[in-house]
N, C-alpha and C. Protein backbone atom coordinates (compact mmCIF):
# COMPACT_ATOMS: atom_id res chain seq x y z
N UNK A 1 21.31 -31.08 17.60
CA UNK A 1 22.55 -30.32 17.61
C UNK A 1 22.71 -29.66 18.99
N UNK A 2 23.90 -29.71 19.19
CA UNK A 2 24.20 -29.37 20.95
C UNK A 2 24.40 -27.66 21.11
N UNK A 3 23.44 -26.84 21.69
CA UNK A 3 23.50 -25.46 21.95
C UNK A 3 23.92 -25.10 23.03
N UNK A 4 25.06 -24.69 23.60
CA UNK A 4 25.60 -24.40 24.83
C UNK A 4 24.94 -22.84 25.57
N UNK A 5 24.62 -21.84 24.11
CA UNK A 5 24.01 -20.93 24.98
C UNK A 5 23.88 -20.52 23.10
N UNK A 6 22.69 -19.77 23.59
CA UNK A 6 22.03 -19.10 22.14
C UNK A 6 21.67 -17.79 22.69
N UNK A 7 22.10 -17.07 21.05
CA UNK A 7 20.78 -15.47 21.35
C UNK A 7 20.65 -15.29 19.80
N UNK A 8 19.77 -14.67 19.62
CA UNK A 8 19.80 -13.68 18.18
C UNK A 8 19.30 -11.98 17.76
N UNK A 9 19.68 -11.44 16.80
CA UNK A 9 19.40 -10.20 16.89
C UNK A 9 18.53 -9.85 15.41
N UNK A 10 17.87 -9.24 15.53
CA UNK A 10 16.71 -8.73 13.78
C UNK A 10 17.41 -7.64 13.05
N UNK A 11 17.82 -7.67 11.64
CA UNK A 11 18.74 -6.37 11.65
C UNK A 11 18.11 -6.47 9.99
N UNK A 12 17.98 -5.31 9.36
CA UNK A 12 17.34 -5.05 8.08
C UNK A 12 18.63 -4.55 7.22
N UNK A 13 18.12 -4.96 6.16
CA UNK A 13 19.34 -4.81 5.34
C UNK A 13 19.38 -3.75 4.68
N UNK A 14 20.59 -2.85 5.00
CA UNK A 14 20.47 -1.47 4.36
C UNK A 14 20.60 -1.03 2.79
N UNK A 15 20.93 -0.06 2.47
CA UNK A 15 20.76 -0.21 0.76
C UNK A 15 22.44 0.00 0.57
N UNK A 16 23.01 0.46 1.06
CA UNK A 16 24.68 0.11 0.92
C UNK A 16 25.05 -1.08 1.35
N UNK A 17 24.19 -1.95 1.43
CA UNK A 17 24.54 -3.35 0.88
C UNK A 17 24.52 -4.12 -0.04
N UNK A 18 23.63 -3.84 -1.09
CA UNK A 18 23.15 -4.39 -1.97
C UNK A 18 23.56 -4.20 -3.58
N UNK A 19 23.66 -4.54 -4.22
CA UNK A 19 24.20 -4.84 -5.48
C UNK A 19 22.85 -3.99 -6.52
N UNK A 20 23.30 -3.98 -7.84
CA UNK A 20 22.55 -3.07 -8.48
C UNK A 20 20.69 -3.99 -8.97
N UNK A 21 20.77 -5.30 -8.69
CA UNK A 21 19.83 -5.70 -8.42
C UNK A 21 19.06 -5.79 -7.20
N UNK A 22 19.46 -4.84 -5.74
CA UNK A 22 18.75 -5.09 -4.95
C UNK A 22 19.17 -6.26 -3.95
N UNK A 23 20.11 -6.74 -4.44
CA UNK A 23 20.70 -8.18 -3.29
C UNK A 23 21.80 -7.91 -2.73
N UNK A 24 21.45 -8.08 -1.33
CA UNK A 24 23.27 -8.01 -0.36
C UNK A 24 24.11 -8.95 -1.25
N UNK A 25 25.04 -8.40 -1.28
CA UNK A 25 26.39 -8.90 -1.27
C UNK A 25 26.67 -10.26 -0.59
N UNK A 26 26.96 -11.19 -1.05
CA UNK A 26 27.59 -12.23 -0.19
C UNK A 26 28.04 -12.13 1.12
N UNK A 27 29.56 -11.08 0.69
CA UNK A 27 30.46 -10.88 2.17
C UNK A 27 29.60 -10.37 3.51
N UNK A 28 28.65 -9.68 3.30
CA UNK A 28 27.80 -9.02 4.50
C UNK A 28 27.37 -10.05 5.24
N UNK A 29 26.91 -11.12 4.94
CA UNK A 29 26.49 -12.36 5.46
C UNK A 29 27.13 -12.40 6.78
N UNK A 30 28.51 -12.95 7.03
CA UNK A 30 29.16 -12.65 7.76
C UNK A 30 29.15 -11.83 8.43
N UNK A 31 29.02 -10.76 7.72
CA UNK A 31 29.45 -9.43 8.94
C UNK A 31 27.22 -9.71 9.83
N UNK A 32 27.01 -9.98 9.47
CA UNK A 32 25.85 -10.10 9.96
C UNK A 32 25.63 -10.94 11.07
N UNK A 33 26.02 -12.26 10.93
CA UNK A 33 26.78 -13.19 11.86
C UNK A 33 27.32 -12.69 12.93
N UNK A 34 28.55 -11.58 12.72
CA UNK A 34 29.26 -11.23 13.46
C UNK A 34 28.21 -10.06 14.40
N UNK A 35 27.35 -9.97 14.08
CA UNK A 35 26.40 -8.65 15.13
C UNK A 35 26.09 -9.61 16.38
N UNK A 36 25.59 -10.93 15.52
CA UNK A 36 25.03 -12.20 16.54
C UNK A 36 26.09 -12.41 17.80
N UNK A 37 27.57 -13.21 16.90
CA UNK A 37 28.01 -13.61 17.69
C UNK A 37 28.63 -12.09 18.70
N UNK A 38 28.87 -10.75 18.28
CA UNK A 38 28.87 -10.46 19.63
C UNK A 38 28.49 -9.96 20.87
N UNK A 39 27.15 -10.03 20.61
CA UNK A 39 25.98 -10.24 21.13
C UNK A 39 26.22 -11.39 22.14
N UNK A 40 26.55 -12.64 21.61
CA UNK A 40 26.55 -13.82 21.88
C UNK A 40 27.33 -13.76 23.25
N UNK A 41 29.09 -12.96 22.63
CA UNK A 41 29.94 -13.34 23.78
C UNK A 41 29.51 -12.24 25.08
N UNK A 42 29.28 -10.88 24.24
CA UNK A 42 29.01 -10.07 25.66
C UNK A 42 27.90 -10.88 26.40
N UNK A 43 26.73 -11.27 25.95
CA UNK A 43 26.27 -12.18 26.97
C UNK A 43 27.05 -12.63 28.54
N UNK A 44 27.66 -13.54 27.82
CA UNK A 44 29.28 -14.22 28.86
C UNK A 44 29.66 -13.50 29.05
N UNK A 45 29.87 -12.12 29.49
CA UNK A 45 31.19 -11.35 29.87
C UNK A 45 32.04 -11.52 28.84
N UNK A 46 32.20 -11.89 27.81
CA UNK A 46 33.28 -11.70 26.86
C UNK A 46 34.05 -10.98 26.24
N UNK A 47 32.85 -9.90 26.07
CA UNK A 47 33.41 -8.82 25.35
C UNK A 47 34.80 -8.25 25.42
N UNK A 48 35.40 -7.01 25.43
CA UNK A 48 36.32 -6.37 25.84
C UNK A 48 36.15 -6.05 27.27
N UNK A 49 37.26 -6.47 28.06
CA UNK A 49 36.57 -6.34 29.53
C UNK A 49 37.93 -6.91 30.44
N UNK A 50 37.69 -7.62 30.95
CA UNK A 50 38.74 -8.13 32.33
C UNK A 50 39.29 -9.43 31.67
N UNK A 51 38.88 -10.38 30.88
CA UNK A 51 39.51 -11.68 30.04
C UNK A 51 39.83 -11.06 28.84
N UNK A 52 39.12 -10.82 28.04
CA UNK A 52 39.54 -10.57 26.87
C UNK A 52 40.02 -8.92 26.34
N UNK A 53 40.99 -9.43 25.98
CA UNK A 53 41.89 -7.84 25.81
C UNK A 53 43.17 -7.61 26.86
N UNK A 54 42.37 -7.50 27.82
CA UNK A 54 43.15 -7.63 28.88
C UNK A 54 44.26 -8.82 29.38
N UNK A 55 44.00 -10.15 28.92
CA UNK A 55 44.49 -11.17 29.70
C UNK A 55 44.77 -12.25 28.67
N UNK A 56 43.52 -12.25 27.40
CA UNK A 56 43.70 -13.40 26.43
C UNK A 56 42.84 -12.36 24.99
N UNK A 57 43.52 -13.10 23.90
CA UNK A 57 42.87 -12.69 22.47
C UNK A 57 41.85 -13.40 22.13
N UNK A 58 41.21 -13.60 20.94
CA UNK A 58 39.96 -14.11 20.53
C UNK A 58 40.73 -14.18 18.58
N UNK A 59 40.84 -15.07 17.99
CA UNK A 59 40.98 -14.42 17.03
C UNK A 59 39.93 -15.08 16.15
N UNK A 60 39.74 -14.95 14.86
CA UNK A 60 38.69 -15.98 14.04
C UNK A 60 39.87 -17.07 13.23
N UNK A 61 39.36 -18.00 13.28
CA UNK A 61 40.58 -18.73 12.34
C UNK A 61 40.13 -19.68 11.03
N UNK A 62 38.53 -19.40 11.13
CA UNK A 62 37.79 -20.06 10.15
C UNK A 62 36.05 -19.42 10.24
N UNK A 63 35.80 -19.39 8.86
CA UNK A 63 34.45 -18.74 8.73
C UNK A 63 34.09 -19.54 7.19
N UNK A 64 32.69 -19.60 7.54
CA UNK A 64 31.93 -20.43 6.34
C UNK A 64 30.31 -20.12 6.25
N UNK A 65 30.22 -19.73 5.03
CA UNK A 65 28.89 -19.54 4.81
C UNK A 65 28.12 -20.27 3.83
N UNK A 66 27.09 -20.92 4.24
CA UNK A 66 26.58 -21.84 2.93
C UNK A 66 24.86 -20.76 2.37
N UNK A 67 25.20 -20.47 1.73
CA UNK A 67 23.62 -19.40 1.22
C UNK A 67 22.87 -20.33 0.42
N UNK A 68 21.58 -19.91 0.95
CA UNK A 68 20.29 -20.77 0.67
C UNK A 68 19.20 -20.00 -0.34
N UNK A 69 19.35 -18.52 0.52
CA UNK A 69 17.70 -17.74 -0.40
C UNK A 69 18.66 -16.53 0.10
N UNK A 70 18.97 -15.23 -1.03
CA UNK A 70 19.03 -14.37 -1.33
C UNK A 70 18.16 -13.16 0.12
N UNK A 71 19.47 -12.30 0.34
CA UNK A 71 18.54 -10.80 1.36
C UNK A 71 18.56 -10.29 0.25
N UNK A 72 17.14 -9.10 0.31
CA UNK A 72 17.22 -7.95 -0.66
C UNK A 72 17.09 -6.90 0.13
N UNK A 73 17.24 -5.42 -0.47
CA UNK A 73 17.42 -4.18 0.08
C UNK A 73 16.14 -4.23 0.92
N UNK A 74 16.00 -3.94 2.17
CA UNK A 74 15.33 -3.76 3.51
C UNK A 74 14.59 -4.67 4.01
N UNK A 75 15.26 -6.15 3.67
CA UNK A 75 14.35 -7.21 4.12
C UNK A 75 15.14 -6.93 5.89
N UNK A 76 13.83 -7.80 6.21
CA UNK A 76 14.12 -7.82 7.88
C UNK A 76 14.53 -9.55 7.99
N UNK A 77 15.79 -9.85 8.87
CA UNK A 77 16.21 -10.85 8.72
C UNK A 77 16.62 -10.60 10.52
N UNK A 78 16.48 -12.34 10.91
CA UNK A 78 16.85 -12.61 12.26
C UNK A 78 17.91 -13.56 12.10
N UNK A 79 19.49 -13.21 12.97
CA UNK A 79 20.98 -14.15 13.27
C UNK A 79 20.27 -14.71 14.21
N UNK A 80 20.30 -15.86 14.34
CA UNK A 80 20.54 -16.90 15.52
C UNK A 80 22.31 -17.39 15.48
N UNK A 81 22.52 -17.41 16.50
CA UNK A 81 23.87 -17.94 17.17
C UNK A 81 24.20 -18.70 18.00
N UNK A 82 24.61 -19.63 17.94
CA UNK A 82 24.50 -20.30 19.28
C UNK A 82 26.14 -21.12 19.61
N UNK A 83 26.84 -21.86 20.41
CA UNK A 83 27.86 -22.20 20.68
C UNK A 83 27.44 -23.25 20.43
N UNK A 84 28.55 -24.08 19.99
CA UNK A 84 28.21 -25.49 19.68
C UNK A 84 30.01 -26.43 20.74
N UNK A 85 30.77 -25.55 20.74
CA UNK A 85 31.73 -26.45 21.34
C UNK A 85 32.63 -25.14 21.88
N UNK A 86 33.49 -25.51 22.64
CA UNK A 86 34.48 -24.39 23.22
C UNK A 86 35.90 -25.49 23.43
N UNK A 87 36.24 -26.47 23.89
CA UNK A 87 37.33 -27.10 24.17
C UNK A 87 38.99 -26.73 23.78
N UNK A 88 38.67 -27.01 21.95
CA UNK A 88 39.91 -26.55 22.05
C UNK A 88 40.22 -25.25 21.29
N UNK A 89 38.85 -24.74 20.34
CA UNK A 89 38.34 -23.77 19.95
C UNK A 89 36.89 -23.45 20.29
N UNK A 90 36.84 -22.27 19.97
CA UNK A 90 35.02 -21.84 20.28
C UNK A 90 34.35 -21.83 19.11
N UNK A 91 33.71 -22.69 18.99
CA UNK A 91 32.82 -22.98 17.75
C UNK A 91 31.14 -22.44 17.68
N UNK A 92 31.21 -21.57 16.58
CA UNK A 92 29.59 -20.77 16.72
C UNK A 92 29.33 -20.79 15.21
N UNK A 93 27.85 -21.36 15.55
CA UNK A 93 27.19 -21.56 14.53
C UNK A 93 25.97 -20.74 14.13
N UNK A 94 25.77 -20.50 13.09
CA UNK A 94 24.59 -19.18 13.00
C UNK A 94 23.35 -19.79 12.04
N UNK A 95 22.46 -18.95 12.15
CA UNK A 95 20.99 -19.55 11.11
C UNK A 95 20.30 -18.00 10.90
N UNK A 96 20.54 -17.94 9.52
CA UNK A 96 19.93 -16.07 9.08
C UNK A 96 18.88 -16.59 8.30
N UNK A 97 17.45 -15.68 8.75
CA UNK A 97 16.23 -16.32 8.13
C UNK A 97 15.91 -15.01 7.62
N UNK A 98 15.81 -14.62 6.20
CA UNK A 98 14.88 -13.40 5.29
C UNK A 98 13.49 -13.95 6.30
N UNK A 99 13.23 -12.83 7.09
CA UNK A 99 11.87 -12.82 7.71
C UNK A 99 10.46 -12.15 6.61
N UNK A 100 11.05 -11.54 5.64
CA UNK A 100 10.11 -11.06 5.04
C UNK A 100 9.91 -12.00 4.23
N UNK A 101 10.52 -13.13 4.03
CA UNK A 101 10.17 -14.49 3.09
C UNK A 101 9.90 -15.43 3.42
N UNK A 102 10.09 -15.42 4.80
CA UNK A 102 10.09 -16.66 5.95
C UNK A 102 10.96 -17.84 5.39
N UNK A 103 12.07 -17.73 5.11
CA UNK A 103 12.76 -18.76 4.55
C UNK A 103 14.48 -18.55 5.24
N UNK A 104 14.97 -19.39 5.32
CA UNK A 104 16.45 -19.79 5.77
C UNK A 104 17.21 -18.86 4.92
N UNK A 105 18.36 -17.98 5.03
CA UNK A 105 18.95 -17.36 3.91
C UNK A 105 20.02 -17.92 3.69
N UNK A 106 20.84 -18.58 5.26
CA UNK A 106 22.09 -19.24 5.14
C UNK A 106 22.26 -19.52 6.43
N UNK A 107 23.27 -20.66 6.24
CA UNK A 107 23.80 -20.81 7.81
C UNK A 107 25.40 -21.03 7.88
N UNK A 108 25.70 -20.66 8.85
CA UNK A 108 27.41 -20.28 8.61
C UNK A 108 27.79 -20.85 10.32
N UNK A 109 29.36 -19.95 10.19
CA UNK A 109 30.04 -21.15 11.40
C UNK A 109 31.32 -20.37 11.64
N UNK A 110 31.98 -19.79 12.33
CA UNK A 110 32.92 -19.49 12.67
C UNK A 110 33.64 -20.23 13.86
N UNK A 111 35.09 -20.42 13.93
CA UNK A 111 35.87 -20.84 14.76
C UNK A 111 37.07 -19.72 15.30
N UNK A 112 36.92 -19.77 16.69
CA UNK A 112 37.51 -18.72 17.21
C UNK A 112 38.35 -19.13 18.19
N UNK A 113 40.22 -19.11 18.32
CA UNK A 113 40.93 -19.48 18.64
C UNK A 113 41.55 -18.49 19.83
N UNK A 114 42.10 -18.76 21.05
CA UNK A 114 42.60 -17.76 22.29
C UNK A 114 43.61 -17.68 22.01
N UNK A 115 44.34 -16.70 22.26
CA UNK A 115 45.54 -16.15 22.39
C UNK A 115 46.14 -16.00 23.68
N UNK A 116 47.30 -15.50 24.19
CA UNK A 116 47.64 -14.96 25.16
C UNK A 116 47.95 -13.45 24.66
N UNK A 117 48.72 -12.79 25.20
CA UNK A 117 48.94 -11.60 24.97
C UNK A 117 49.89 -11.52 23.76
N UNK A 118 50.72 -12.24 24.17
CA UNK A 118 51.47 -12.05 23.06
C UNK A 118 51.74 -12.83 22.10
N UNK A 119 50.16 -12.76 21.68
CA UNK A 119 49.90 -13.43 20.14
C UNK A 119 50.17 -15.13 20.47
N UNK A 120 50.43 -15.73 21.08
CA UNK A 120 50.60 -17.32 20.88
C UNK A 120 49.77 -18.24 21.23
N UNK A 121 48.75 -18.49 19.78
CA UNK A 121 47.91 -19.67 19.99
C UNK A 121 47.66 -20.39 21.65
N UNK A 122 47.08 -20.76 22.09
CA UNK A 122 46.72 -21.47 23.22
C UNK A 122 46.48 -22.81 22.35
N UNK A 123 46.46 -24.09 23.23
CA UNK A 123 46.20 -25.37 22.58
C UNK A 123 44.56 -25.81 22.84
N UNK A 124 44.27 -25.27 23.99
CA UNK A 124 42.89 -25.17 24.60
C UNK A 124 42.15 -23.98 24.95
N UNK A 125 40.93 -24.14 25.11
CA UNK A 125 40.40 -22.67 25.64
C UNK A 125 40.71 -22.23 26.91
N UNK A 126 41.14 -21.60 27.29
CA UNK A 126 41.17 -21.46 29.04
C UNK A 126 39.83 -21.52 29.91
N UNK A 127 40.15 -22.10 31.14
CA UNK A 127 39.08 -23.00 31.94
C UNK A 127 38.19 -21.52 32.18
N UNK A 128 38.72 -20.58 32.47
CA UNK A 128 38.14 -19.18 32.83
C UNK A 128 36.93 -19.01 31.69
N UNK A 129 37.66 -19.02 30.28
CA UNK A 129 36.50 -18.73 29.61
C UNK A 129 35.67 -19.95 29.43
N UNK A 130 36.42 -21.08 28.92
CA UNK A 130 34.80 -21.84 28.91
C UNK A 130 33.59 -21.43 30.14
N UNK A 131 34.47 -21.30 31.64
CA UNK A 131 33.21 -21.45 32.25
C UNK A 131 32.60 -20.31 32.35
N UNK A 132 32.78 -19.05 31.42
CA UNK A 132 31.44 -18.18 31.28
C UNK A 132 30.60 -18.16 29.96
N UNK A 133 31.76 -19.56 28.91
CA UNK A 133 30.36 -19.70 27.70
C UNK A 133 29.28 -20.77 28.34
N UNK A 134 29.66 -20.99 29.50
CA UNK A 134 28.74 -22.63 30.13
C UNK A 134 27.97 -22.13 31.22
N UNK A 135 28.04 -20.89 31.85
CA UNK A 135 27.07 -20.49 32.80
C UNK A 135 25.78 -19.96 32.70
C-alpha cells in the first residue's frame, strides 16, 4: 500500500467515552483518527496557516470505519495515518491498535476535498498543496 507520508499519535481512552460496559463508543473512533490526521497535516504546513484558511478550505467529504476489537475505558491505543493519494482528493488512511491487547481495533479512511474561499469545490488538489503532502 502506497504511504506518501505517515505519523501516529498514543492517546488512552478516557472514561467519558465509554458506554456503561466500559467500551468507547463507536463515533470516537473517528474523532481519534482525526487527532492523527491533524497531526498528519500540520506536519506539511497544513494546518491553519498561510494555505489553508487563508487561501483554500479542507472539507471531509467521506469517512469510514471498519471495527475489528473493541477500546475499553483507559486502554492505550496508537492512530497511524498515513496519505495514500492527494490528486483529486486527499485520501488518509488510519490503523488504531488497542495497545493494551496488541490487536488492530479498526482501520478507517477519510477523504478530504479543497475549497476555495468561497466554498466551491476545486476539481483537483492545488499543486501548492500536494507539494507539501509530497515533501
Amino acid at each position: 500500500m502506497i504511504r506518501l507520508r505517515e505519523t501516529s499519535v498514543e492517546l488512552q481512552v478516557p472514561f467519558h467515552h465509554v458506554d456503561m460496559l466500559g467500551v468507547a463508543w463507536h463515533g470516537h473512533y473517528l474523532a481519534y483518527a482525526e487527532e492523527a490526521r491533524t497531526k498528519l497535516l500540520r506536519s506539511c504546513g497544513l494546518d491553519r496557516g498561510d494555505l489553508i484558511g487563508s487561501k483554500y478550505l479542507l472539507f471531509v467529504i467521506e469517512s469510514k470505519c471498519r471495527h475489528a476489537f473493541p477500546l475499553f475505558y483507559a486502554d492505550r491505543m496508537r492512530v497511524v495515518a498515513w496519505i495514500k493519494d492527494i490528486k483529486h482528493r486527499i485520501s488518509i488512511h488510519y490503523e488504531i491498535t488497542n495497545l493494551n491487547h496488541n490487536r488492530r481495533a479498526a482501520r478507517a479512511h477519510t477523504i478530504l476535498a479543497t475549497a476555495d474561499l468561497q466554498r466551491n469545490l476545486l476539481l483537483e488538489t492545488p499543486d501548492e498543496i500536494q507539494r507539501r503532502l509530497v515533501e
